[in-house]
PDB file of N, CA and C in Angstrom:
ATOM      1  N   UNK A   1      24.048 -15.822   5.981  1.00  0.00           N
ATOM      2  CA  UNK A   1      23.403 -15.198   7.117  1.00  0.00           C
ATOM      3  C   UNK A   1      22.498 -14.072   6.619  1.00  0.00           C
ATOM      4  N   UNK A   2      21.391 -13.638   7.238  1.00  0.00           N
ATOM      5  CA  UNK A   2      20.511 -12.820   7.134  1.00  0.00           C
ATOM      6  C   UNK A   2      20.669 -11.684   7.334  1.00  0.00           C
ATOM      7  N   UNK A   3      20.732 -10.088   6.878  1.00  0.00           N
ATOM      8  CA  UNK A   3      21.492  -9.338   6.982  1.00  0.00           C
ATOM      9  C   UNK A   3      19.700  -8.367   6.831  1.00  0.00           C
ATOM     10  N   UNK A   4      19.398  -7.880   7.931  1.00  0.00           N
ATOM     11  CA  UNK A   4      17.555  -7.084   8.312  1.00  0.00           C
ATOM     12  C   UNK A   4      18.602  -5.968   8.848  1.00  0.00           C
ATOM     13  N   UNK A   5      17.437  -4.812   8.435  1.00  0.00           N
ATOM     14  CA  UNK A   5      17.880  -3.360   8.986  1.00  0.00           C
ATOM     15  C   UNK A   5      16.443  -3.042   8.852  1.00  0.00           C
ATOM     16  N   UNK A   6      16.220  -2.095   9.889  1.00  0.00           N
ATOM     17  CA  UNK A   6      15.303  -1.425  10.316  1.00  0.00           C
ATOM     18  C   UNK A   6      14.576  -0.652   9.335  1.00  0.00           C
ATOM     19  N   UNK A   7      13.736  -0.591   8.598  1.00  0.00           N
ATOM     20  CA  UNK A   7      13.196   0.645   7.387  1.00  0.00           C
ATOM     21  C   UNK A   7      12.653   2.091   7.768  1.00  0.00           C
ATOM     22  N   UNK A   8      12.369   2.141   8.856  1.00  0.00           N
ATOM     23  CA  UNK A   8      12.725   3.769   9.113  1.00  0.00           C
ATOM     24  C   UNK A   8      14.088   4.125   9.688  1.00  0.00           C
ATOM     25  N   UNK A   9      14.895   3.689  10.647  1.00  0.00           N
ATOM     26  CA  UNK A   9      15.741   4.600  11.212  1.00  0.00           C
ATOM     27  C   UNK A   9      17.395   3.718  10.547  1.00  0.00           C
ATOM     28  N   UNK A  10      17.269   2.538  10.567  1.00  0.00           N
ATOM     29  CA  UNK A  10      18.365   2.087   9.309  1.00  0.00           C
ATOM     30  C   UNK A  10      19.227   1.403  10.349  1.00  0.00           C
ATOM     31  N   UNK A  11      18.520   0.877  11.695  1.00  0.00           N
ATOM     32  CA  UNK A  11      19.435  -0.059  12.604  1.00  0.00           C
ATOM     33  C   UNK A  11      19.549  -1.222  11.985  1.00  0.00           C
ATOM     34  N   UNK A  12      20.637  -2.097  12.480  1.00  0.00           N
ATOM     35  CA  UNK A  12      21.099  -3.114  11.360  1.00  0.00           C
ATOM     36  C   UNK A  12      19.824  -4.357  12.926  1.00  0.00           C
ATOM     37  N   UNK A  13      19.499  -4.931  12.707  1.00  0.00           N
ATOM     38  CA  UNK A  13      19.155  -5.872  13.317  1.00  0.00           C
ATOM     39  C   UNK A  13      19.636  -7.542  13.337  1.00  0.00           C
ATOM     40  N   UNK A  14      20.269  -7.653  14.472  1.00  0.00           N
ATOM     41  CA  UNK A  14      20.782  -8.790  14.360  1.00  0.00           C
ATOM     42  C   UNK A  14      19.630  -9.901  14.607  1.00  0.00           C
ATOM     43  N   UNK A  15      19.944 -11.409  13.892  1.00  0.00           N
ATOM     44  CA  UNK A  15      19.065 -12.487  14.523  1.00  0.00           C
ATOM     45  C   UNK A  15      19.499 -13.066  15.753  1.00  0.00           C
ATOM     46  N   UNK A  16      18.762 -13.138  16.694  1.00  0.00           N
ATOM     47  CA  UNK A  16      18.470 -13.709  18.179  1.00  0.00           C
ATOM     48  C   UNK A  16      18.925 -12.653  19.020  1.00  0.00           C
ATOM     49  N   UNK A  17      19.520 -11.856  18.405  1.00  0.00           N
ATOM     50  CA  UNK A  17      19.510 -10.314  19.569  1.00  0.00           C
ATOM     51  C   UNK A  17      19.021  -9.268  19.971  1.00  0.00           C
ATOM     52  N   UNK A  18      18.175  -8.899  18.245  1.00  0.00           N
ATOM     53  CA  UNK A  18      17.014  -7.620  18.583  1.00  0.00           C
ATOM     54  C   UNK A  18      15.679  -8.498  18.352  1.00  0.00           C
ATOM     55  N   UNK A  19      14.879  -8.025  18.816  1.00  0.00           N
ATOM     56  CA  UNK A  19      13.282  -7.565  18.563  1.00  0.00           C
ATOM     57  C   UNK A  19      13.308  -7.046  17.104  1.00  0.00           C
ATOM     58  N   UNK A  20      12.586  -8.185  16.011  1.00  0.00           N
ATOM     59  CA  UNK A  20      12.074  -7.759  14.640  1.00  0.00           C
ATOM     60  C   UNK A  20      10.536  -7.876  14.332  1.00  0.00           C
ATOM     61  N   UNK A  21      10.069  -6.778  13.945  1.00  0.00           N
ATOM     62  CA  UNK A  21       8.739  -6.492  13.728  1.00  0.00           C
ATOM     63  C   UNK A  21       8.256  -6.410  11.959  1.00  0.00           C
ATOM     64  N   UNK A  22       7.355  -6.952  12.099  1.00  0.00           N
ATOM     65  CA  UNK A  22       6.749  -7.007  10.488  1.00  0.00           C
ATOM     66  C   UNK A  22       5.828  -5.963  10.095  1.00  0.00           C
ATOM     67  N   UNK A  23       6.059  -5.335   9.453  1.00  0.00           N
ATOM     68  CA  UNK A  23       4.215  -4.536   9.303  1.00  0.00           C
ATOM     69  C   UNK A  23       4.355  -4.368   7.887  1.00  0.00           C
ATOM     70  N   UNK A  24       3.016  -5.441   7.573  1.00  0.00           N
ATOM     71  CA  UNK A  24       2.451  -5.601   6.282  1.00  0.00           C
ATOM     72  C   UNK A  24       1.161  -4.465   5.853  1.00  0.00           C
ATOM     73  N   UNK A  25       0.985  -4.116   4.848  1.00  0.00           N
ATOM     74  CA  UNK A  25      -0.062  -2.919   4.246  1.00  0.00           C
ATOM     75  C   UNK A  25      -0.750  -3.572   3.323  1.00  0.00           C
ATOM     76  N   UNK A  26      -1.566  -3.356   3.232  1.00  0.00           N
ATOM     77  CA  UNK A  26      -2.565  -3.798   1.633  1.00  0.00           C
ATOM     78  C   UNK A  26      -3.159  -2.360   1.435  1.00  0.00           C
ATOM     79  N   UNK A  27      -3.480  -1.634   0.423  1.00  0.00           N
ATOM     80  CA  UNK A  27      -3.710  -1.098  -0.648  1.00  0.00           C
ATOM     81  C   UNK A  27      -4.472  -1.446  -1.555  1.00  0.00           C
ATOM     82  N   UNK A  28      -5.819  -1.539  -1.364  1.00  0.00           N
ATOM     83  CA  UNK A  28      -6.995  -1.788  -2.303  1.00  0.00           C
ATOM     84  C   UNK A  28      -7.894  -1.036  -2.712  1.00  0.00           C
ATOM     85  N   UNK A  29      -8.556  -0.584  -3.842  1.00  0.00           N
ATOM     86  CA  UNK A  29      -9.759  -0.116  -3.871  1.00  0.00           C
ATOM     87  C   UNK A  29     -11.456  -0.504  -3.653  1.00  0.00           C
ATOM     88  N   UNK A  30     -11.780  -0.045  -2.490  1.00  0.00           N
ATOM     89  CA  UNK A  30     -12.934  -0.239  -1.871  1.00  0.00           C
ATOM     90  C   UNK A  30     -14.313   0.225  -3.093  1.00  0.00           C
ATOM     91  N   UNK A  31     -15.195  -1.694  -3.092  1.00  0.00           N
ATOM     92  CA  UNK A  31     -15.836  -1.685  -3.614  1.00  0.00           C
ATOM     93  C   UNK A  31     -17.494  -1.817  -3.015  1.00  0.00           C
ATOM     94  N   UNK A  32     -17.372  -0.861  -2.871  1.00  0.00           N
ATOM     95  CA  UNK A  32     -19.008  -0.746  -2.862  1.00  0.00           C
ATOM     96  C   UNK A  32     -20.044  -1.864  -3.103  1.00  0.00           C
ATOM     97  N   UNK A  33     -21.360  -2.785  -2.321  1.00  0.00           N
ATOM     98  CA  UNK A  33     -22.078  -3.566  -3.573  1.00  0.00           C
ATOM     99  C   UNK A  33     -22.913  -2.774  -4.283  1.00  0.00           C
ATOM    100  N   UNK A  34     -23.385  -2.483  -5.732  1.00  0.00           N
ATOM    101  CA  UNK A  34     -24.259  -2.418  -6.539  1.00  0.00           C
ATOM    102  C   UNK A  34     -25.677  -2.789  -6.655  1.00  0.00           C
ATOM    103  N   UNK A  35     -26.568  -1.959  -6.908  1.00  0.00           N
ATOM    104  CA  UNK A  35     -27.970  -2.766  -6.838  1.00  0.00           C
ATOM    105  C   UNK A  35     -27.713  -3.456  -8.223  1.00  0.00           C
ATOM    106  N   UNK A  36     -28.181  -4.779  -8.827  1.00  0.00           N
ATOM    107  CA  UNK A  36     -27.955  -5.350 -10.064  1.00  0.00           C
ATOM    108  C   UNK A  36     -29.268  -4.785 -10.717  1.00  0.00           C
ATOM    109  N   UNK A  37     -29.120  -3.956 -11.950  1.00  0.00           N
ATOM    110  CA  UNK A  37     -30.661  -3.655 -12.742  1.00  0.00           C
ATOM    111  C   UNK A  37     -30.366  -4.579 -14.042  1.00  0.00           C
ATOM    112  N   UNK A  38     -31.662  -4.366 -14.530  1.00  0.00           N
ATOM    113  CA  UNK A  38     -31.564  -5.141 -15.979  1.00  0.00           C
ATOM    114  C   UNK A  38     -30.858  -4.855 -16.810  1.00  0.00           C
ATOM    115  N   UNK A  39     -30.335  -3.526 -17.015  1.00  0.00           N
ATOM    116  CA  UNK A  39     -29.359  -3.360 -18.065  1.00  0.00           C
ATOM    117  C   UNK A  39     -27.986  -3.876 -17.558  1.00  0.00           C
ATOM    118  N   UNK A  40     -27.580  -3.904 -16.317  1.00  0.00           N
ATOM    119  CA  UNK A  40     -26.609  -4.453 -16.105  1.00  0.00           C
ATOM    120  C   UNK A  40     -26.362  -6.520 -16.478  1.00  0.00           C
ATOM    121  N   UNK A  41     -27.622  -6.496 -16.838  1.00  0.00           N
ATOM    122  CA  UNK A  41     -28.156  -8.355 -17.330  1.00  0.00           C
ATOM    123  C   UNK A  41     -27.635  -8.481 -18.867  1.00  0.00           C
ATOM    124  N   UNK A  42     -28.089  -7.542 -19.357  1.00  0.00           N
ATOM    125  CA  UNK A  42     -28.307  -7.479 -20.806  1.00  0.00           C
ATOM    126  C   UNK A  42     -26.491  -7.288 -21.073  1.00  0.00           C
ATOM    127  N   UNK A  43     -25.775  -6.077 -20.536  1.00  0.00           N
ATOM    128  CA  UNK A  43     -24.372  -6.027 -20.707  1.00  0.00           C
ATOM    129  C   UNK A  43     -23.445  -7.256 -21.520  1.00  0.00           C
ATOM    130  N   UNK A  44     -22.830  -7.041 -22.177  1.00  0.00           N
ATOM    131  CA  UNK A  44     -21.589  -7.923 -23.100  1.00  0.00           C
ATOM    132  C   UNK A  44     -20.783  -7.453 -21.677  1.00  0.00           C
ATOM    133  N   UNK A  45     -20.230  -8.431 -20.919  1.00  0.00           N
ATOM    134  CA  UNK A  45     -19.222  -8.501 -20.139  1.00  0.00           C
ATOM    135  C   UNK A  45     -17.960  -8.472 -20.914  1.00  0.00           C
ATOM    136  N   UNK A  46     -17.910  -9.950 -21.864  1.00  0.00           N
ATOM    137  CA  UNK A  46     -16.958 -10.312 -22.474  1.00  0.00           C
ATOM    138  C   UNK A  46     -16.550  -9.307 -23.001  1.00  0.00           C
ATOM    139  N   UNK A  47     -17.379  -8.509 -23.786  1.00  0.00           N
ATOM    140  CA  UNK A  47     -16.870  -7.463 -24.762  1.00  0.00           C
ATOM    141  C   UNK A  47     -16.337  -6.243 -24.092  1.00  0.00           C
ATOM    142  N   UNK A  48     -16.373  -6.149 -22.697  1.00  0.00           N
ATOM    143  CA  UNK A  48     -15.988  -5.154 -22.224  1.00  0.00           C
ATOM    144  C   UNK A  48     -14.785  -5.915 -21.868  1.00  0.00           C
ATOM    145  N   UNK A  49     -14.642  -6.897 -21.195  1.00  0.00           N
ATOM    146  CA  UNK A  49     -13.398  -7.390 -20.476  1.00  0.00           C
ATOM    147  C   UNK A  49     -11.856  -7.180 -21.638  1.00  0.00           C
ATOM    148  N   UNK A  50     -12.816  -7.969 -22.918  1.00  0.00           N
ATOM    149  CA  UNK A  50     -12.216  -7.816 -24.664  1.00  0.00           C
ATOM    150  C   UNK A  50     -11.518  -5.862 -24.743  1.00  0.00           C
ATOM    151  N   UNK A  51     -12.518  -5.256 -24.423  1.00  0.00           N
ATOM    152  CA  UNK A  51     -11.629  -4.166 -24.292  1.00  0.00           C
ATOM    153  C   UNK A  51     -10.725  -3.281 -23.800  1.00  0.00           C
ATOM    154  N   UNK A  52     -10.835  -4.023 -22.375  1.00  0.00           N
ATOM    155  CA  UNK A  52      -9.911  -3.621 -20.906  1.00  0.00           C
ATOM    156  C   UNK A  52      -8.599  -4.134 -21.695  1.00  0.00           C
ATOM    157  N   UNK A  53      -8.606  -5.428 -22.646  1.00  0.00           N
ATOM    158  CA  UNK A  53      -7.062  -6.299 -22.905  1.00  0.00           C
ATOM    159  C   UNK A  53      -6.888  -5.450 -23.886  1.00  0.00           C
ATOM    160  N   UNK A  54      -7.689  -4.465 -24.718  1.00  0.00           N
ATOM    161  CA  UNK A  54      -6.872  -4.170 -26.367  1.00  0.00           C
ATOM    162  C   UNK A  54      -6.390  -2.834 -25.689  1.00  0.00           C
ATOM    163  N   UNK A  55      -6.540  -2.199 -24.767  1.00  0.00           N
ATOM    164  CA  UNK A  55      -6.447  -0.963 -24.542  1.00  0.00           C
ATOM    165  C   UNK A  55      -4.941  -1.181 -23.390  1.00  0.00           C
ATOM    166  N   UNK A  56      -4.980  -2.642 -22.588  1.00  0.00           N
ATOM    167  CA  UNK A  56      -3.863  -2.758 -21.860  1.00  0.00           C
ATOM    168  C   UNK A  56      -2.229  -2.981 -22.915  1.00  0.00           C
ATOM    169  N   UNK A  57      -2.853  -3.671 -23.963  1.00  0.00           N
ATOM    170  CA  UNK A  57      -1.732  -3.741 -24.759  1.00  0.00           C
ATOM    171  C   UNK A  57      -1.615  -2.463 -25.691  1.00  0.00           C
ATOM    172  N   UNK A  58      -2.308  -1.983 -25.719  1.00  0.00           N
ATOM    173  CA  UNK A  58      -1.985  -0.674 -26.273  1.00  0.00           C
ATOM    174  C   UNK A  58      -1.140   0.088 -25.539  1.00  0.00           C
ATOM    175  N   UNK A  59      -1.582   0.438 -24.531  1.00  0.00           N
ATOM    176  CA  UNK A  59      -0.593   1.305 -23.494  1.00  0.00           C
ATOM    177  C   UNK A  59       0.287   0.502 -22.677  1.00  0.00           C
ATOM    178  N   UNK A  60       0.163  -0.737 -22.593  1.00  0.00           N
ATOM    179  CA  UNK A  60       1.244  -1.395 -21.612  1.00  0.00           C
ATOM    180  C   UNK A  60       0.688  -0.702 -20.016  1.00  0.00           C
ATOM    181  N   UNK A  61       1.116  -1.696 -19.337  1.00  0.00           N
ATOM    182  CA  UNK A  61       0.572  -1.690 -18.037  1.00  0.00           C
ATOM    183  C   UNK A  61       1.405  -0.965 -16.708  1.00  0.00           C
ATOM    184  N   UNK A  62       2.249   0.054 -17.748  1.00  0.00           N
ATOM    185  CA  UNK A  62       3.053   0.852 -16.501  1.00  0.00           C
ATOM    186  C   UNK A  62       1.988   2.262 -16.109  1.00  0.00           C
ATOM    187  N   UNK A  63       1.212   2.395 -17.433  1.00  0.00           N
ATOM    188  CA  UNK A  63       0.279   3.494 -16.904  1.00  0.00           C
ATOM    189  C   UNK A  63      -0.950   3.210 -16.012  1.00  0.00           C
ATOM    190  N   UNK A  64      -1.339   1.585 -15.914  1.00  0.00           N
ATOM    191  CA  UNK A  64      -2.412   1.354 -14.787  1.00  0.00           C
ATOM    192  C   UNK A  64      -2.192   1.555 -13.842  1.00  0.00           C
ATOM    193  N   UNK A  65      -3.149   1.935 -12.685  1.00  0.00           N
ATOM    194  CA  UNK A  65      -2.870   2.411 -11.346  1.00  0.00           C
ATOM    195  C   UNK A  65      -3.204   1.101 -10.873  1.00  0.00           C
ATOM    196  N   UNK A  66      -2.526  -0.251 -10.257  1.00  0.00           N
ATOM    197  CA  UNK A  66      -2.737  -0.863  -9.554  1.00  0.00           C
ATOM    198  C   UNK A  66      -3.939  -0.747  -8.738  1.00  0.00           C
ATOM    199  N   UNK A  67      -5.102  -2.240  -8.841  1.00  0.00           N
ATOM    200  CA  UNK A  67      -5.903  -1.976  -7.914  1.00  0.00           C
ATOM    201  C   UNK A  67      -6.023  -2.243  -6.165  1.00  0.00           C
ATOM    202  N   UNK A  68      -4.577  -3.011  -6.776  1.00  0.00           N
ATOM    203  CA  UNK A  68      -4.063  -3.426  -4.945  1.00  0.00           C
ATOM    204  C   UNK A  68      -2.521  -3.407  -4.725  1.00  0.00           C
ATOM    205  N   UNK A  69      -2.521  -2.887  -3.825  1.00  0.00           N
ATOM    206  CA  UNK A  69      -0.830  -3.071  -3.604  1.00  0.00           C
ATOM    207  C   UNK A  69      -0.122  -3.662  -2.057  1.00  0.00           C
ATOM    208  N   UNK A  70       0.504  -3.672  -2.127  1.00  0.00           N
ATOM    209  CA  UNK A  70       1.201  -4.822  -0.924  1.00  0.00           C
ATOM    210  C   UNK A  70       2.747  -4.331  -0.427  1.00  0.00           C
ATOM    211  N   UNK A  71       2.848  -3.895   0.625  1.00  0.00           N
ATOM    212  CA  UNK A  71       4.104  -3.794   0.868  1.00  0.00           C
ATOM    213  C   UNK A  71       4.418  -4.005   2.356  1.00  0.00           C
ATOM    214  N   UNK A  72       6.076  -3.978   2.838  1.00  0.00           N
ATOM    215  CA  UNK A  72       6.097  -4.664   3.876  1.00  0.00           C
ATOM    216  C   UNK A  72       7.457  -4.289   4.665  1.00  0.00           C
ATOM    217  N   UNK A  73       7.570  -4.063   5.574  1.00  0.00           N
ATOM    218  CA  UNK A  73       8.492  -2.830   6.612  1.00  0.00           C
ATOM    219  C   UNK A  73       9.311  -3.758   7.440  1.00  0.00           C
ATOM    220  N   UNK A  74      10.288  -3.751   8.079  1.00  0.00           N
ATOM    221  CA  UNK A  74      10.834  -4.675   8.968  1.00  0.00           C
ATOM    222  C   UNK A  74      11.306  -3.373   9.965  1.00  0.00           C
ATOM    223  N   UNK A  75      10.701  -3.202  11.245  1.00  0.00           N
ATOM    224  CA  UNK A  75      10.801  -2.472  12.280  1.00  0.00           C
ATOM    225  C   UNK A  75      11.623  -2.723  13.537  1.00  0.00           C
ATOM    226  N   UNK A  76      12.226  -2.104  14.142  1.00  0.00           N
ATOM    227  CA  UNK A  76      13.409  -2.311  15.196  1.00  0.00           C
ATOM    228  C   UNK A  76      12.077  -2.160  16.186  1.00  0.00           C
ATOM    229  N   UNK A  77      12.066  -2.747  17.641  1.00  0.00           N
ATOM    230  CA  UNK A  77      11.230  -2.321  18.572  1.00  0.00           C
ATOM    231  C   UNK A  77      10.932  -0.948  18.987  1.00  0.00           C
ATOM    232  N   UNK A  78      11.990   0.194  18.786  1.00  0.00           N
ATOM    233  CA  UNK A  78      11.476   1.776  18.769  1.00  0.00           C
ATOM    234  C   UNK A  78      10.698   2.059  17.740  1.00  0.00           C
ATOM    235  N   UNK A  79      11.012   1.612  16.550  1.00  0.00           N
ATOM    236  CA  UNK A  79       9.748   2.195  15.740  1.00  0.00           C
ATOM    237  C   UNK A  79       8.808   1.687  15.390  1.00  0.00           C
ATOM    238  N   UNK A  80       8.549   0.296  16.058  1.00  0.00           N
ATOM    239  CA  UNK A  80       7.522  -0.724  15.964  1.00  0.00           C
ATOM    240  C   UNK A  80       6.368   0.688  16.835  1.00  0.00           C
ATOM    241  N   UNK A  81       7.112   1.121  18.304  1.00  0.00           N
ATOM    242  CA  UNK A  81       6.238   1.321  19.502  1.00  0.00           C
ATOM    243  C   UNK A  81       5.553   2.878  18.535  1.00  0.00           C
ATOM    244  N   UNK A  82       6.958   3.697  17.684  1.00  0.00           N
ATOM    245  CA  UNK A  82       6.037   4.721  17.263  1.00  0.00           C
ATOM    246  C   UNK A  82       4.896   4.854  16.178  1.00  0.00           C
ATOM    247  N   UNK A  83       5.185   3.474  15.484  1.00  0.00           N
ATOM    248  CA  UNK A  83       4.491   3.251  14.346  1.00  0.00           C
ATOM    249  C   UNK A  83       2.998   2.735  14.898  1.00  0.00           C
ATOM    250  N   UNK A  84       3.179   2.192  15.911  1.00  0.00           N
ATOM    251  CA  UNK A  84       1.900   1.663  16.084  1.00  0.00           C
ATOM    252  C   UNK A  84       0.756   3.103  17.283  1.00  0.00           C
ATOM    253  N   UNK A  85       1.707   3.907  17.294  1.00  0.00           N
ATOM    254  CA  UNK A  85       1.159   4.893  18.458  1.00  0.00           C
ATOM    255  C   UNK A  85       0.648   6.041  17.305  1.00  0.00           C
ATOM    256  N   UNK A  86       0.870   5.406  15.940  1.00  0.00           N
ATOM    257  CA  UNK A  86       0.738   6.804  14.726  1.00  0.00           C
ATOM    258  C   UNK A  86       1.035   5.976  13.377  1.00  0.00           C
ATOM    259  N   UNK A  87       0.256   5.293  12.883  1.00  0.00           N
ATOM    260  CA  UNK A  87       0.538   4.729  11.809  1.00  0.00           C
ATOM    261  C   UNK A  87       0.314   5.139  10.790  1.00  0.00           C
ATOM    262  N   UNK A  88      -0.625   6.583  10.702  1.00  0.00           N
ATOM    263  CA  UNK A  88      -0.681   7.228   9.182  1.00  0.00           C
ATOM    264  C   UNK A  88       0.200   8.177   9.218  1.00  0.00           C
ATOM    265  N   UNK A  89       1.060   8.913  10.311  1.00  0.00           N
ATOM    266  CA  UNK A  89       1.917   9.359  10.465  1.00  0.00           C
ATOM    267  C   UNK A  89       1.716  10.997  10.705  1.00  0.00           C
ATOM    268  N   UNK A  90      -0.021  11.322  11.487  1.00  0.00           N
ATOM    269  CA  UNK A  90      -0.265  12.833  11.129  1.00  0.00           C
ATOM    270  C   UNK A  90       0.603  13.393  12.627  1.00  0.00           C
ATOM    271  N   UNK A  91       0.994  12.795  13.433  1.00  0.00           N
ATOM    272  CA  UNK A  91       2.064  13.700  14.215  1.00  0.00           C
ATOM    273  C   UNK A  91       2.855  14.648  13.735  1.00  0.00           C
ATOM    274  N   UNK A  92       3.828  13.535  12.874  1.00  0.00           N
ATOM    275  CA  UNK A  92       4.730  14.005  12.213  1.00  0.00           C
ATOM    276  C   UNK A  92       4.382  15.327  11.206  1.00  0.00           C
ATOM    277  N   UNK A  93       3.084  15.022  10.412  1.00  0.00           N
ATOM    278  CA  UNK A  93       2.789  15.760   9.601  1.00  0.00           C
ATOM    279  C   UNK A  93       2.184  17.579  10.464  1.00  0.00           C
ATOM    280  N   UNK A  94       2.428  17.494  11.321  1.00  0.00           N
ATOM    281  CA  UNK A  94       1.430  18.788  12.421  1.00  0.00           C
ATOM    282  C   UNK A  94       2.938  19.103  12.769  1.00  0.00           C
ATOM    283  N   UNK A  95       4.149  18.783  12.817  1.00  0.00           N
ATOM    284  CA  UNK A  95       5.045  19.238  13.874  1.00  0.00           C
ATOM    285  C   UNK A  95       5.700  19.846  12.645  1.00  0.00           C
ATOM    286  N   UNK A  96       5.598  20.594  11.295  1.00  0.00           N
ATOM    287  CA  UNK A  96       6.417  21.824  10.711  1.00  0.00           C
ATOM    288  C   UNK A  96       5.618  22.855  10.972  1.00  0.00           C
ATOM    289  N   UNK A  97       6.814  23.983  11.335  1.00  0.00           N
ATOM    290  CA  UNK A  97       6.546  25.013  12.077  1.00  0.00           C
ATOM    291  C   UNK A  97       6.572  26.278  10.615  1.00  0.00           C
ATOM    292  N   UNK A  98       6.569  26.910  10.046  1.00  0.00           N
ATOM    293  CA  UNK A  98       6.445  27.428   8.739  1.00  0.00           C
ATOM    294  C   UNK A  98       6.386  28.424   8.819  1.00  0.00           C
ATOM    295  N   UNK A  99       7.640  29.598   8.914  1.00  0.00           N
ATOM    296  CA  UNK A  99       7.663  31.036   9.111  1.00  0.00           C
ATOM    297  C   UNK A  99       7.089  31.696   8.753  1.00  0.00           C
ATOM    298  N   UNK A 100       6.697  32.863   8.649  1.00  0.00           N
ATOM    299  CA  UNK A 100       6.124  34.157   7.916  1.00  0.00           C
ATOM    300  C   UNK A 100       6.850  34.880   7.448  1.00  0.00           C
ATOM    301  N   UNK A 101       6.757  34.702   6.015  1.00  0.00           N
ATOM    302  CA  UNK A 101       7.713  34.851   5.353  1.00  0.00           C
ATOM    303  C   UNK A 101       7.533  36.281   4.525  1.00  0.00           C
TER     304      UNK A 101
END
């Protein structure tokens, strides 16, 4: 049996009894198009691509910053309704109150 809990508030969600919500993210870096000039013609691609690999095995690929990432939430119907009423989450981020100290 399938055993879903909620990823913000940690309700266990049963199958055929609650409301389960998906919310998928992508995480990409936005590419601009380029005007193409001639020096960009003339360029060794290969030889650059050749150096993206000697420099990945050099450092191993835990220090690359991913150029896309993917992740994926399973929501109870309450936090489906708040997630979608505030999905970058700046409510939350405006409501600490921060003494004077």
């Amino acid at each position: 049996m399938l055993h879903v809990t909620c990823d913000l508030c940690g309700r266990e969600l049963r199958p055929g009894d609650d409301h389960r919500y998906v919310v998928k993210v992508e995480v990409f870096a936005a590419q601009d198009p380029a005007e193409i000039t001639e020096a960009d013609l003339d360029e060794d691609h290969m030889e650059a691509v050749s150096q993206l690999l000697r420099e990945m095995e050099e450092h191993g690929d835990d220090d690359v910053d991913p150029a896309q990432q993917n992740f994926r939430y399973d929501l109870c119907a309450e936090c489906r309704t708040k997630f979608a009423r505030d999905p970058l989450g700046r409510e939350a981020a405006q409501k600490f109150d921060f003494s004077e100290n």
